[in-house]
PDB file of N, CA and C in Angstrom:
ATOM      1  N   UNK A   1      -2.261  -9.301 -16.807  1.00  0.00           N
ATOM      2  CA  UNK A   1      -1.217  -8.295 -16.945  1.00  0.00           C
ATOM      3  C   UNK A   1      -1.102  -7.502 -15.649  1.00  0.00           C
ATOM      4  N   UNK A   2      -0.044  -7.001 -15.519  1.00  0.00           N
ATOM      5  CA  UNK A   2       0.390  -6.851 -14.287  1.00  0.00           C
ATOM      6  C   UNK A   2       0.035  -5.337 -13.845  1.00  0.00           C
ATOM      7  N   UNK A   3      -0.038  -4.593 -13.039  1.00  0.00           N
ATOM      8  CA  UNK A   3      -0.877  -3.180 -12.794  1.00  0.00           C
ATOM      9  C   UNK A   3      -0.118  -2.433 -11.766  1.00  0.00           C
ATOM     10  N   UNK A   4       0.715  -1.441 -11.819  1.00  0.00           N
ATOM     11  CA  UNK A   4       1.150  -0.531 -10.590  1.00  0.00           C
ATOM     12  C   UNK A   4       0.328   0.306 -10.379  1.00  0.00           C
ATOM     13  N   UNK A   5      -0.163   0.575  -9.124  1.00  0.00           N
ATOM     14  CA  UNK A   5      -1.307   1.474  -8.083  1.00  0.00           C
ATOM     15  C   UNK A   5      -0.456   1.953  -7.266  1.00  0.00           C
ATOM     16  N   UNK A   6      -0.953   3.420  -7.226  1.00  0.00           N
ATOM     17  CA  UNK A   6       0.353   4.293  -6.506  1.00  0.00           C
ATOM     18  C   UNK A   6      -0.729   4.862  -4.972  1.00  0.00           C
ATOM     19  N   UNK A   7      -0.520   5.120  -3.925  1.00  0.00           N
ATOM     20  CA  UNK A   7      -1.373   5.534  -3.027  1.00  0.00           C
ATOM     21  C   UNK A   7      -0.244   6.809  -2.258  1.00  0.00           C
ATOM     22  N   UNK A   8      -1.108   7.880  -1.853  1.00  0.00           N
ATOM     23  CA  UNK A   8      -0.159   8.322  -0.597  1.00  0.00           C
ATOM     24  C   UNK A   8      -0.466   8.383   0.749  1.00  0.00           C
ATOM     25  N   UNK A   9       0.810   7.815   1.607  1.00  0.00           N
ATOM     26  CA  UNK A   9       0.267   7.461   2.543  1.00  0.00           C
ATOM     27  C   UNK A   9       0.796   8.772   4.048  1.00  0.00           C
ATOM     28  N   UNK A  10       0.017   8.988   4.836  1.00  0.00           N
ATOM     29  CA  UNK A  10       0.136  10.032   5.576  1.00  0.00           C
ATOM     30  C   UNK A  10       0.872   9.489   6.926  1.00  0.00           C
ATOM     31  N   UNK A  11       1.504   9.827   8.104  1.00  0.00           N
ATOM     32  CA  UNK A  11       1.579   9.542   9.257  1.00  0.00           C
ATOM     33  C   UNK A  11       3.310   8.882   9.586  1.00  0.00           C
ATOM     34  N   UNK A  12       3.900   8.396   8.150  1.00  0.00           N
ATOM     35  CA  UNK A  12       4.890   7.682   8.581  1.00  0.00           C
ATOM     36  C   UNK A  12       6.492   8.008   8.412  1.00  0.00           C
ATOM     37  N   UNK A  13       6.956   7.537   9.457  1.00  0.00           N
ATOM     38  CA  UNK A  13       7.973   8.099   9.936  1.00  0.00           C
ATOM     39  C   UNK A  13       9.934   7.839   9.752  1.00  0.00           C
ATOM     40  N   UNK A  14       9.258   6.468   9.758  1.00  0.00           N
ATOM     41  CA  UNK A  14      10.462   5.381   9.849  1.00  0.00           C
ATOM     42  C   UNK A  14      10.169   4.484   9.087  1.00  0.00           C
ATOM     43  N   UNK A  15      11.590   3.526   9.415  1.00  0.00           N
ATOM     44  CA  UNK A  15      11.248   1.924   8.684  1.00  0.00           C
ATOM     45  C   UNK A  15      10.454   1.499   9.220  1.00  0.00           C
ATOM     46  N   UNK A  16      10.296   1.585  10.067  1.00  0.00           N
ATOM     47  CA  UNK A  16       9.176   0.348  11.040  1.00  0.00           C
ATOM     48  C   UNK A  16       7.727   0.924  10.542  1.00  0.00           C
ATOM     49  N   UNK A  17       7.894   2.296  10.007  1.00  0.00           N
ATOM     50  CA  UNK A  17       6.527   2.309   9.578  1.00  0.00           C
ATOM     51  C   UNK A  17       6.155   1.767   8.106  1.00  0.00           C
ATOM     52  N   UNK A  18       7.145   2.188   7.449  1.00  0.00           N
ATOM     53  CA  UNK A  18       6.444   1.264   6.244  1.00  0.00           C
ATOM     54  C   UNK A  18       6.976  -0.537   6.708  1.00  0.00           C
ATOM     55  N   UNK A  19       7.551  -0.859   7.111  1.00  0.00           N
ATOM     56  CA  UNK A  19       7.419  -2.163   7.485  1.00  0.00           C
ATOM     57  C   UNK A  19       6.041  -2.656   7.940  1.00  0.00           C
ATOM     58  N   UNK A  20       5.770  -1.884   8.651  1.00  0.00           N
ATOM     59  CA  UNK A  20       4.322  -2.453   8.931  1.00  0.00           C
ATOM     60  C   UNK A  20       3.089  -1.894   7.658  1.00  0.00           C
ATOM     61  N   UNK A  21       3.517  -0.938   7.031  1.00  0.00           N
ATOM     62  CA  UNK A  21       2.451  -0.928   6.183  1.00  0.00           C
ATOM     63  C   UNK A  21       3.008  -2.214   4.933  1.00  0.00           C
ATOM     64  N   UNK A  22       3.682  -2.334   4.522  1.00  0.00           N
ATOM     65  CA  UNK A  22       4.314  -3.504   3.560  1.00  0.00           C
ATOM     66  C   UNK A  22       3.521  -4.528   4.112  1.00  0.00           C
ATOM     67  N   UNK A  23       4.111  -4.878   5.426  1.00  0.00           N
ATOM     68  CA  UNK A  23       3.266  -6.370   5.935  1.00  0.00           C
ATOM     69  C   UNK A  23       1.919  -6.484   5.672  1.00  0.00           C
ATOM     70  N   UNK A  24       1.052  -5.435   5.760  1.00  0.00           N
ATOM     71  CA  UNK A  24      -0.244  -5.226   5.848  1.00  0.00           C
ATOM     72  C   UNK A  24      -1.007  -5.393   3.996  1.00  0.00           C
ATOM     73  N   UNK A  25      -0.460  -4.393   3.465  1.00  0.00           N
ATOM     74  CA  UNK A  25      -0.305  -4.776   1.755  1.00  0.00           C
ATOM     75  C   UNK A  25      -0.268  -5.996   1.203  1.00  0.00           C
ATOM     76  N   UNK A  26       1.210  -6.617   1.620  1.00  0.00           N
ATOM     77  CA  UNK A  26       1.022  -7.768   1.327  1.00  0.00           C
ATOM     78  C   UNK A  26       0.427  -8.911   1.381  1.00  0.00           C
ATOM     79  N   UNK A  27      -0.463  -8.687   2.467  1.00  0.00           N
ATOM     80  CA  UNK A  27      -0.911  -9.794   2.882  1.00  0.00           C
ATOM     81  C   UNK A  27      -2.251 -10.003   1.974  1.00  0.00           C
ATOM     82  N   UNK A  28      -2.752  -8.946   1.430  1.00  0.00           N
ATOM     83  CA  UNK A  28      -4.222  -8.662   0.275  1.00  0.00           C
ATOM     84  C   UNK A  28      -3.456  -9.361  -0.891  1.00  0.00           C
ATOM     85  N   UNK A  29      -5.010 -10.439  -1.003  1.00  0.00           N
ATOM     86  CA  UNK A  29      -4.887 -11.457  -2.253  1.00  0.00           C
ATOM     87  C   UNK A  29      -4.758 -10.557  -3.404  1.00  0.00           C
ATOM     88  N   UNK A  30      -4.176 -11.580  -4.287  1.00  0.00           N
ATOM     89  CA  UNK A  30      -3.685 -10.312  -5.668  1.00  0.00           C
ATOM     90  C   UNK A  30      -2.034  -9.344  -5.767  1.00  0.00           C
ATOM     91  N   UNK A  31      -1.964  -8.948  -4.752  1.00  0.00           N
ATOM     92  CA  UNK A  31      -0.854  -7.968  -4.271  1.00  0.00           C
ATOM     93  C   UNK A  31       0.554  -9.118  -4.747  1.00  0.00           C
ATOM     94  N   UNK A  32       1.269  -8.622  -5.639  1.00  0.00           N
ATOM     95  CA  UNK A  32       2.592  -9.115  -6.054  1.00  0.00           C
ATOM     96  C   UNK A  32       4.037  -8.715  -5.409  1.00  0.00           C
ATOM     97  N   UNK A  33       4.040  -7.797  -5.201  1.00  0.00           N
ATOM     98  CA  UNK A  33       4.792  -6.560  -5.577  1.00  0.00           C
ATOM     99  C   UNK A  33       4.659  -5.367  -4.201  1.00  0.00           C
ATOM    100  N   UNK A  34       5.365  -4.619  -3.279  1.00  0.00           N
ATOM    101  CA  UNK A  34       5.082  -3.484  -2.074  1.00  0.00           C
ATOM    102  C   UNK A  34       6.234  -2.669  -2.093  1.00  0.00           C
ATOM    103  N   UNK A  35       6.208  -1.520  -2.630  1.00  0.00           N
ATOM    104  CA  UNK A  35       7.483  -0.586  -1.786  1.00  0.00           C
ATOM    105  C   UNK A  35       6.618   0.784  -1.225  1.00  0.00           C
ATOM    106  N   UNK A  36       7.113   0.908  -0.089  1.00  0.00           N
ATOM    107  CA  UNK A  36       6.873   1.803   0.683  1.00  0.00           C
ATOM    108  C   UNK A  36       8.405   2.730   0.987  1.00  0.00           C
ATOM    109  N   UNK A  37       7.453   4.305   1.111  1.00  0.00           N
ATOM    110  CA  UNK A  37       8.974   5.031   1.317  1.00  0.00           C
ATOM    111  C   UNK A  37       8.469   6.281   2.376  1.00  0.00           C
ATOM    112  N   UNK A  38       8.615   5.921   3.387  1.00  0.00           N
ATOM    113  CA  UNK A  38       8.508   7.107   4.481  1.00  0.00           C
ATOM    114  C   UNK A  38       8.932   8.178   4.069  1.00  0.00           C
ATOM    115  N   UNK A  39       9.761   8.559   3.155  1.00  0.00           N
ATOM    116  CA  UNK A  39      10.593   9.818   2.995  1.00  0.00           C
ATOM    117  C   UNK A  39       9.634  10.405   1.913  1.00  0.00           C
ATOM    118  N   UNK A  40       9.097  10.035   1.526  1.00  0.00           N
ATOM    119  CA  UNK A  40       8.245  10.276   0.192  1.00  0.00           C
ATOM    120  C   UNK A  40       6.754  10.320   0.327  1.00  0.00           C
ATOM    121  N   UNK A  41       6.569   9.644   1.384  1.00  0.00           N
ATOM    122  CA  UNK A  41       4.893   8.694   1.911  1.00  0.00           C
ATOM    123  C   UNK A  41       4.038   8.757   1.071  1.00  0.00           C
ATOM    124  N   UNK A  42       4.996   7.255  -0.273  1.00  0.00           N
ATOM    125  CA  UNK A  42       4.168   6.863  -1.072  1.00  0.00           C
ATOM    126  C   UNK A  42       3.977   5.350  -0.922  1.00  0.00           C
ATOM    127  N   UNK A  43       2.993   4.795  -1.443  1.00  0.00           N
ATOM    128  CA  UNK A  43       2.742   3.058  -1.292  1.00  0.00           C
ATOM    129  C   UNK A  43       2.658   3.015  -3.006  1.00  0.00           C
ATOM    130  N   UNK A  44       3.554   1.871  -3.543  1.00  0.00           N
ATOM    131  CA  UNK A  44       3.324   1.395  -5.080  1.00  0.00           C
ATOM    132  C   UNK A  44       3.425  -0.112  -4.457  1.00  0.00           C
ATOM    133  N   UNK A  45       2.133  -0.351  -5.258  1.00  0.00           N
ATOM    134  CA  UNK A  45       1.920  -1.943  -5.283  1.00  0.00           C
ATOM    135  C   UNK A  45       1.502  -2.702  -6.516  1.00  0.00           C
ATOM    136  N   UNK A  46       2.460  -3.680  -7.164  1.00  0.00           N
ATOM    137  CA  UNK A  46       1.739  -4.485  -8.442  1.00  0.00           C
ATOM    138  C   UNK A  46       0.934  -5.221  -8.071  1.00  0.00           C
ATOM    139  N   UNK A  47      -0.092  -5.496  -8.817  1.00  0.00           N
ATOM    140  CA  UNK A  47      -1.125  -6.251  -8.620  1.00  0.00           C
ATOM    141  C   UNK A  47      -0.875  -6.830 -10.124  1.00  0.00           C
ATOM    142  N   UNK A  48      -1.238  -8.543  -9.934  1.00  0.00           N
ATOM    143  CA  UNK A  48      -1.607  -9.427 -11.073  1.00  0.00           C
ATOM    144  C   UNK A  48      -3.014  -9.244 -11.311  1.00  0.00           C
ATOM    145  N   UNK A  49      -3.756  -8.896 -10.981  1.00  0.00           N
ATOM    146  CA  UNK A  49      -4.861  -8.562 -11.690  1.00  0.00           C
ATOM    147  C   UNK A  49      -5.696  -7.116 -10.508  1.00  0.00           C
ATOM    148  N   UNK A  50      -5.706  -5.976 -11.335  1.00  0.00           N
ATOM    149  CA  UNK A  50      -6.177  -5.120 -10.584  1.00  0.00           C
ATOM    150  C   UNK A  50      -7.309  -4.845 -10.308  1.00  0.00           C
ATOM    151  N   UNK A  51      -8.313  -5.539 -10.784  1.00  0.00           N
ATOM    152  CA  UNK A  51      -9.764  -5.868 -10.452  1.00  0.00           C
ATOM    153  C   UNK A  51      -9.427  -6.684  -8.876  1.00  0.00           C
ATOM    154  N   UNK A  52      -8.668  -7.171  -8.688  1.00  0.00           N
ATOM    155  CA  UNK A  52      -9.326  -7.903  -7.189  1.00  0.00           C
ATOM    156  C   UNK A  52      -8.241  -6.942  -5.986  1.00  0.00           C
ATOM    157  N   UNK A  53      -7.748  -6.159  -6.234  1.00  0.00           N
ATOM    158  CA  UNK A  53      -7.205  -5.623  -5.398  1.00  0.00           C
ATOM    159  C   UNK A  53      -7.927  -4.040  -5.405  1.00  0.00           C
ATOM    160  N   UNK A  54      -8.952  -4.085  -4.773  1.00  0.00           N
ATOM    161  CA  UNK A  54      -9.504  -2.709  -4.380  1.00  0.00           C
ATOM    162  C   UNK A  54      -9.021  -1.729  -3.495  1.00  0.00           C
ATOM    163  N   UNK A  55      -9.131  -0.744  -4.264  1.00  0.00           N
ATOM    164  CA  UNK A  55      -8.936   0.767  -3.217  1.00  0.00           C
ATOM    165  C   UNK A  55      -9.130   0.655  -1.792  1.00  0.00           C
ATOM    166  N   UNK A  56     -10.170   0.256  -1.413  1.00  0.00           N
ATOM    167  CA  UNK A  56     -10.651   0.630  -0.205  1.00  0.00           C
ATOM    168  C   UNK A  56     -10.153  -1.133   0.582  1.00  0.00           C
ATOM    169  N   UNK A  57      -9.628  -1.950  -0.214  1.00  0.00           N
ATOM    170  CA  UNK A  57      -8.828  -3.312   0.572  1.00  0.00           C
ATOM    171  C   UNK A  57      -7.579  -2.488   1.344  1.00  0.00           C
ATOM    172  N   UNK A  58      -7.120  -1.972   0.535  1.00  0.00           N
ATOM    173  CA  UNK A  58      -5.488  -0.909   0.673  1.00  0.00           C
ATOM    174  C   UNK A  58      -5.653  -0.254   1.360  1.00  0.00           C
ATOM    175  N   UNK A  59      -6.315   0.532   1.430  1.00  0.00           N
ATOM    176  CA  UNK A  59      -7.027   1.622   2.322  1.00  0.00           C
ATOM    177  C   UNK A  59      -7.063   1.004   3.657  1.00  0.00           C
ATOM    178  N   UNK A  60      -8.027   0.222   4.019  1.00  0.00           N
ATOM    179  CA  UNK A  60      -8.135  -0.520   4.806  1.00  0.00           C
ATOM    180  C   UNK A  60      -6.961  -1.306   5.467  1.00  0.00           C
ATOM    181  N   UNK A  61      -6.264  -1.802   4.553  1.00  0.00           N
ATOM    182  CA  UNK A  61      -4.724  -2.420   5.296  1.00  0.00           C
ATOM    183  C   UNK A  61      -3.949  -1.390   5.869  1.00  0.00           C
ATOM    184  N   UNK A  62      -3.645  -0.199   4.944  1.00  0.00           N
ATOM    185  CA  UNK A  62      -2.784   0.922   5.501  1.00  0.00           C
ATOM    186  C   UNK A  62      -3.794   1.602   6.703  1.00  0.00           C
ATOM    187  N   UNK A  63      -4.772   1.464   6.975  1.00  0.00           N
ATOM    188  CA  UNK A  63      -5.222   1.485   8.392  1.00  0.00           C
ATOM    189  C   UNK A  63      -5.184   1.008   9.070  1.00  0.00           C
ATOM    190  N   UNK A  64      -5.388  -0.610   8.819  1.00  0.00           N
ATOM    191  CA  UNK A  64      -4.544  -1.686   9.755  1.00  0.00           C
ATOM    192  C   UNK A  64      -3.439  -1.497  10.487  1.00  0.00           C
ATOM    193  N   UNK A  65      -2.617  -0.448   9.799  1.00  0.00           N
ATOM    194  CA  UNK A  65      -1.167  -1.113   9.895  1.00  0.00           C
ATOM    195  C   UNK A  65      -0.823   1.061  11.069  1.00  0.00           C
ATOM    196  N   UNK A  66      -2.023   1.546  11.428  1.00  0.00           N
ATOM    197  CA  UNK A  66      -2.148   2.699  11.741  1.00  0.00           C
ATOM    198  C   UNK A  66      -1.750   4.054  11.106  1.00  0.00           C
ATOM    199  N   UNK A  67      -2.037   4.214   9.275  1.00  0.00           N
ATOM    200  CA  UNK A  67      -1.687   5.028   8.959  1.00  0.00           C
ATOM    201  C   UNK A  67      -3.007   5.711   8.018  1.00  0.00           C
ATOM    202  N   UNK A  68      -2.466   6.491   7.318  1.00  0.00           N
ATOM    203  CA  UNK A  68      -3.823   6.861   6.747  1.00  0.00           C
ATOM    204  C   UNK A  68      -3.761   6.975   5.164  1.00  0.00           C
ATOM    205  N   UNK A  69      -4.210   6.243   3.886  1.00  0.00           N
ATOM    206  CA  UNK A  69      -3.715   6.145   2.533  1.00  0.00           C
ATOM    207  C   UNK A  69      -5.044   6.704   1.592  1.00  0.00           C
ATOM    208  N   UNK A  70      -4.937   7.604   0.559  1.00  0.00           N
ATOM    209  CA  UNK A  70      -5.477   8.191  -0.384  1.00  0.00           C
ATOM    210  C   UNK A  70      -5.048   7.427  -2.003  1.00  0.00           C
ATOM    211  N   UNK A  71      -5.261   7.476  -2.940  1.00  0.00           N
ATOM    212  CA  UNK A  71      -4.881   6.608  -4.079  1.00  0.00           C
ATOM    213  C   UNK A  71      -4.117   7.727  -4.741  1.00  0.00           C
ATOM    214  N   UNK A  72      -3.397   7.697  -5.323  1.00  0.00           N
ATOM    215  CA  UNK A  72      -2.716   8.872  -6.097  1.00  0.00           C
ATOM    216  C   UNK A  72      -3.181   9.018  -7.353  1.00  0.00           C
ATOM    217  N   UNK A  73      -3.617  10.162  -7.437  1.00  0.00           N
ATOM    218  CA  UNK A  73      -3.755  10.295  -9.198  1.00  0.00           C
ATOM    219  C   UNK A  73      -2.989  10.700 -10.582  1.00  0.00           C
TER     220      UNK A  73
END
């Protein structure tokens, strides 16, 4: 069953920034699903199973991608 995980993400500005955080998201096994919204600097991602898509994978990508992401509660 399918799982939306909401994160907020700090630093971004433009398209090109969530473009690069999207790219980065997506690329984590599990990950279905990416919208990113600079105007909002939130990350929602479905996951098909939310056991293999960890916090700190996301975390880690949205650092990849040079930004900085918290999980939303």
């Amino acid at each position: 069953m399918a799982t939306t995980l909401q994160y907020t993400v700090t630093g971004m500005t433009c398209s090109h920034c969530e473009s690069a955080v999207r790219q980065e998201v997506e690329a984590l096994d599990g990950v279905q699903g990416v919208e990113v919204s600079a105007a909002s600097g939130t990350l929602r991602l479905t996951a098909e199973d939310p056991e293999r898509v960890s916090d700190d994978a996301v975390i880690a990508a949205v650092d990849e991608a040079g930004y900085e992401a918290v999980r939303a509660s």
